[in-house]
Protein backbone atom coordinates (compact mmCIF):
# COMPACT_ATOMS: atom_id res chain seq x y z
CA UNK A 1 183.35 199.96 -84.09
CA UNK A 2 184.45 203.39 -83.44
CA UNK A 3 183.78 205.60 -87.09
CA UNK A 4 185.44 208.71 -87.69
CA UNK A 5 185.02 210.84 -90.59
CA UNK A 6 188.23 212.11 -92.16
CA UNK A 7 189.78 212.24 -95.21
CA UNK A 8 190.54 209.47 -98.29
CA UNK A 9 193.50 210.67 -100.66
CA UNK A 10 192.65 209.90 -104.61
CA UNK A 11 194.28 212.17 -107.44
CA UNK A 12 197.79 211.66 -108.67
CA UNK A 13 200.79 212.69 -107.45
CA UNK A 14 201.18 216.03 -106.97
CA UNK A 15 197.28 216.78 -107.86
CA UNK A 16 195.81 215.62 -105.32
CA UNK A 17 191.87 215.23 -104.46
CA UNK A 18 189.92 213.62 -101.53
CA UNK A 19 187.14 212.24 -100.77
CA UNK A 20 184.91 212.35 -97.49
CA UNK A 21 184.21 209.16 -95.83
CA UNK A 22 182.87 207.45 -93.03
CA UNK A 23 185.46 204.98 -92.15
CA UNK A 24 186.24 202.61 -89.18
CA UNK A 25 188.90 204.77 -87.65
CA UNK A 26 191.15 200.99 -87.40
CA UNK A 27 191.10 200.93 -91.51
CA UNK A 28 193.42 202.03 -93.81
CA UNK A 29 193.52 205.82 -95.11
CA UNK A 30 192.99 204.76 -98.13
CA UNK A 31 191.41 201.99 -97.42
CA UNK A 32 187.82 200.50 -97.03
CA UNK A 33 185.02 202.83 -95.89
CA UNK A 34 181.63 202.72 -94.82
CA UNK A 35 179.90 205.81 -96.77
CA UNK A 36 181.14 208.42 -99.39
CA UNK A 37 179.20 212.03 -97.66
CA UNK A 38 182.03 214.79 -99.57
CA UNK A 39 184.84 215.81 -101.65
CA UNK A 40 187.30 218.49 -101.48
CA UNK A 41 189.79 219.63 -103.56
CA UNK A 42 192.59 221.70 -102.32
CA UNK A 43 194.39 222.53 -105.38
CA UNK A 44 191.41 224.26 -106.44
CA UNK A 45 190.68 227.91 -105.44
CA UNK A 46 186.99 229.12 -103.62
CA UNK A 47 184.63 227.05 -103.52
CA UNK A 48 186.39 223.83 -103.25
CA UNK A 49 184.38 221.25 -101.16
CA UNK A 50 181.19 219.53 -101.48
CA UNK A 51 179.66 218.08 -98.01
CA UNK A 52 176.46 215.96 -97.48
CA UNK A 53 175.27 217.97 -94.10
CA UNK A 54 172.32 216.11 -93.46
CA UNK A 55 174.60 212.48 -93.31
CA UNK A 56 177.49 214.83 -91.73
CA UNK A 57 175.24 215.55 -89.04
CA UNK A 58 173.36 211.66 -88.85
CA UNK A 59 176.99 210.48 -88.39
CA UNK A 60 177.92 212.55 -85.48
CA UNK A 61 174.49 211.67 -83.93
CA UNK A 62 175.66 208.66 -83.97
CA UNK A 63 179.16 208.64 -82.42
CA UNK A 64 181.64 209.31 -85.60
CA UNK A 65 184.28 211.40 -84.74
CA UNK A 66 185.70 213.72 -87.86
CA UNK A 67 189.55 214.27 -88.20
CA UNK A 68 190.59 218.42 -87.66
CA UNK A 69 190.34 218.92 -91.45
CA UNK A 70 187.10 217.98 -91.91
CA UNK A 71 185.95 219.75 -88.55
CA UNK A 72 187.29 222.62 -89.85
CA UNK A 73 185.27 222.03 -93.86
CA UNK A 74 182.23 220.91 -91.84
CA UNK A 75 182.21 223.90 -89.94
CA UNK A 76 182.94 226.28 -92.75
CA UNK A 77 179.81 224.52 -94.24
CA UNK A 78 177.66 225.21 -91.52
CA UNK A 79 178.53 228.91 -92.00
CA UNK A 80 177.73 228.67 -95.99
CA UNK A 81 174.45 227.08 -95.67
CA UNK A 82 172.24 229.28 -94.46
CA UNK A 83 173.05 231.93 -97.09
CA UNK A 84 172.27 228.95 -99.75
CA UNK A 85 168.80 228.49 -98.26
């Protein structure tokens, strides 16, 4: 089962809002997923993202592959969490 980690579309039209999740890359976008690890919300401005870096990390150990977007929120986490620590 190949995983990737991308994103899952909730909100309403025109407002939308995503969630993070671990999916089996054959499933639905919106469709069944294996683990909830973020949100991010674009129609929000700054700090608009929430990611759970230790499973973000666990599920790349593993094999998951995450779509561009997330690549690009993962690694803009990265960057923010040392300066939370």
């Amino acid at each position: 089962m190949p995983a990737t980690i991308r994103l899952r579309r909730d909100g309403t039209k025109n407002s939308p809002y995503y969630r993070v999740v671990v999916a089996d890359s054959r499933s639905p976008r919106d469709g069944k997923f294996i683990e909830l690890i973020g949100t991010y919300d674009p129609k929000k401005t700054g700090d608009n993202f929430t990611l759970k870096l230790d499973r973000v990390e666990h599920w790349i150990h593993v094999g998951a592959q995450p779509s561009p977007t997330v690549a690009s929120l993962i690694k803009k986490a990265r960057k923010a969490a040392p300066a939370a620590a």
